[in-house]
C-alpha atoms as a PDB file:
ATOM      1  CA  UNK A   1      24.928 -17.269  -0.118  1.00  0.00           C
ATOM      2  CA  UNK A   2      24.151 -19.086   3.093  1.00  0.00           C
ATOM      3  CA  UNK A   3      28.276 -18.573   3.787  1.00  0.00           C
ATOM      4  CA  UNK A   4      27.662 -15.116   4.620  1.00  0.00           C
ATOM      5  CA  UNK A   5      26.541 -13.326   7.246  1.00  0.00           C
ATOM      6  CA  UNK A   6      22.988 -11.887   5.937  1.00  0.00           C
ATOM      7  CA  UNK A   7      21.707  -8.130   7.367  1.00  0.00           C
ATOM      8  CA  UNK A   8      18.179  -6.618   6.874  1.00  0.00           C
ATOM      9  CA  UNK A   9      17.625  -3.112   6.477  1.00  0.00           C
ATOM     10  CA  UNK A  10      14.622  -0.668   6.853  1.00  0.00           C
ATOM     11  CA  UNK A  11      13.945   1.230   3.764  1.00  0.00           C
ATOM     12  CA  UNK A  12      15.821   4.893   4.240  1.00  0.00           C
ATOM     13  CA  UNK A  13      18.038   3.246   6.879  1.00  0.00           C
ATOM     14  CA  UNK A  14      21.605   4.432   6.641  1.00  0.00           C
ATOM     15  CA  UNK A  15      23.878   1.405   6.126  1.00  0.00           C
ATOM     16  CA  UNK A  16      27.260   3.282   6.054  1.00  0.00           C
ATOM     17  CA  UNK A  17      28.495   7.040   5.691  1.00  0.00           C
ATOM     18  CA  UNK A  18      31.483   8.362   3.550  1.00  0.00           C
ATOM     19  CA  UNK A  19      34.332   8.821   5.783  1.00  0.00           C
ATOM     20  CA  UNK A  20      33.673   5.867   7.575  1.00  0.00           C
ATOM     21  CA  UNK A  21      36.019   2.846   7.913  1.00  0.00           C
ATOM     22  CA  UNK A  22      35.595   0.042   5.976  1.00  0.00           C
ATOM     23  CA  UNK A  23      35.135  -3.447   6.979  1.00  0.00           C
ATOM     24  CA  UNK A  24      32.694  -5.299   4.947  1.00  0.00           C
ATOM     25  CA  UNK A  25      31.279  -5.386   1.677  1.00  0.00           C
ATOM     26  CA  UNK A  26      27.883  -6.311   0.981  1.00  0.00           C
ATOM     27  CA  UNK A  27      25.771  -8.416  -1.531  1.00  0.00           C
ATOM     28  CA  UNK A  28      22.404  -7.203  -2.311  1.00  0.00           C
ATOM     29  CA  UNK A  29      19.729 -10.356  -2.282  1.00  0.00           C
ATOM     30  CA  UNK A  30      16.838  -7.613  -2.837  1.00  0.00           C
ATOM     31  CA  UNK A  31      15.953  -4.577  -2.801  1.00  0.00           C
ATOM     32  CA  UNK A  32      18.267  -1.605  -3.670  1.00  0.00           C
ATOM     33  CA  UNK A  33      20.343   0.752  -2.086  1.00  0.00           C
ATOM     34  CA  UNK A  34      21.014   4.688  -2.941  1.00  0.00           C
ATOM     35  CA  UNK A  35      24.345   5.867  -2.806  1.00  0.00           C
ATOM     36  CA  UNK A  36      24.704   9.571  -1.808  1.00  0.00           C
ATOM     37  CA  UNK A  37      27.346  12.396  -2.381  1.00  0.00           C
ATOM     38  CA  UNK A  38      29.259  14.629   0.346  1.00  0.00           C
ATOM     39  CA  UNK A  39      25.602  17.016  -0.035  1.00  0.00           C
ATOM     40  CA  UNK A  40      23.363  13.918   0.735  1.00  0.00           C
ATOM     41  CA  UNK A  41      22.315  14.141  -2.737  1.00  0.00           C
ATOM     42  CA  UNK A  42      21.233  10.305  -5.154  1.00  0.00           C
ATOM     43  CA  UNK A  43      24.159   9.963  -7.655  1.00  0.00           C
ATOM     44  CA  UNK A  44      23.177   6.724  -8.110  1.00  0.00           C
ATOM     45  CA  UNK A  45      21.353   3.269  -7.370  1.00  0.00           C
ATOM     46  CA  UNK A  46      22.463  -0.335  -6.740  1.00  0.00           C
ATOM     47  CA  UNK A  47      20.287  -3.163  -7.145  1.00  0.00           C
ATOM     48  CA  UNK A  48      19.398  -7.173  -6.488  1.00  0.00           C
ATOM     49  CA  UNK A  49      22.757  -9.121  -7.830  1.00  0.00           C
ATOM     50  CA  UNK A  50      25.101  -6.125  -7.100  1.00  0.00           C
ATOM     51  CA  UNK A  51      27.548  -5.725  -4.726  1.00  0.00           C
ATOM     52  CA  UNK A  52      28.423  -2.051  -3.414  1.00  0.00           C
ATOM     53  CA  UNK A  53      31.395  -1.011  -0.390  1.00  0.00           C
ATOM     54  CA  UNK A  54      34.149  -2.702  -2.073  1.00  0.00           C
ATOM     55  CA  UNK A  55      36.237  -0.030  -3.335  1.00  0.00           C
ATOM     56  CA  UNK A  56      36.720   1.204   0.266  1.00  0.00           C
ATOM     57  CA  UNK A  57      37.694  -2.498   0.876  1.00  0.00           C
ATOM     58  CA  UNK A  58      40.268  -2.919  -1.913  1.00  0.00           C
ATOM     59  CA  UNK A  59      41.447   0.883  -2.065  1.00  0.00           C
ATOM     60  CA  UNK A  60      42.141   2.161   0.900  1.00  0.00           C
ATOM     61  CA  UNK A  61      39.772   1.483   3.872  1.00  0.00           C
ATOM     62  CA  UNK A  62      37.784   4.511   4.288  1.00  0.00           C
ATOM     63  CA  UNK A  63      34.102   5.253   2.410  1.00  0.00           C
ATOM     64  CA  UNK A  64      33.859   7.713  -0.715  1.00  0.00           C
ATOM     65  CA  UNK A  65      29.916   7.807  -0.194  1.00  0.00           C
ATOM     66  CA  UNK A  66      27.233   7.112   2.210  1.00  0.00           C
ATOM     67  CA  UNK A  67      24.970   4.496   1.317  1.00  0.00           C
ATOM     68  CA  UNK A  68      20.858   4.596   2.365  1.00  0.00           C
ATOM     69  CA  UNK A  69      18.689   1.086   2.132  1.00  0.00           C
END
């Protein structure tokens, strides 16, 4: 991975919010991230080895959800 740009982020730290414009997706190397509904509410959870924000990349450009470290 060392061709990528790497980010750290404090636990409950919001890494992106739906409605937002896209512009990267990311690569978890640990941890996991929550991904939250309109209501703020856990629909679910992504995890080391997953990737998460490309649909917004591929479909469109804008975020469907809001995603907390």
């Amino acid at each position: 991975m060392s061709n990528f740009p790497s980010q750290s982020f404090d636990d409950g730290a919001l890494i992106f919010s739906a409605g937002d414009v896209a512009s990267h997706l990311y690569f978890i190397q640990s941890g996991t991230v929550e991904m939250l509904n309109a209501q703020g509410v856990v629909f679910a959870e992504v995890a080391q080895g997953q990737t998460f924000g490309e649909a917004a990349i591929l479909f469109g450009g804008i975020r469907a959800a809001s995603i907390r470290a």
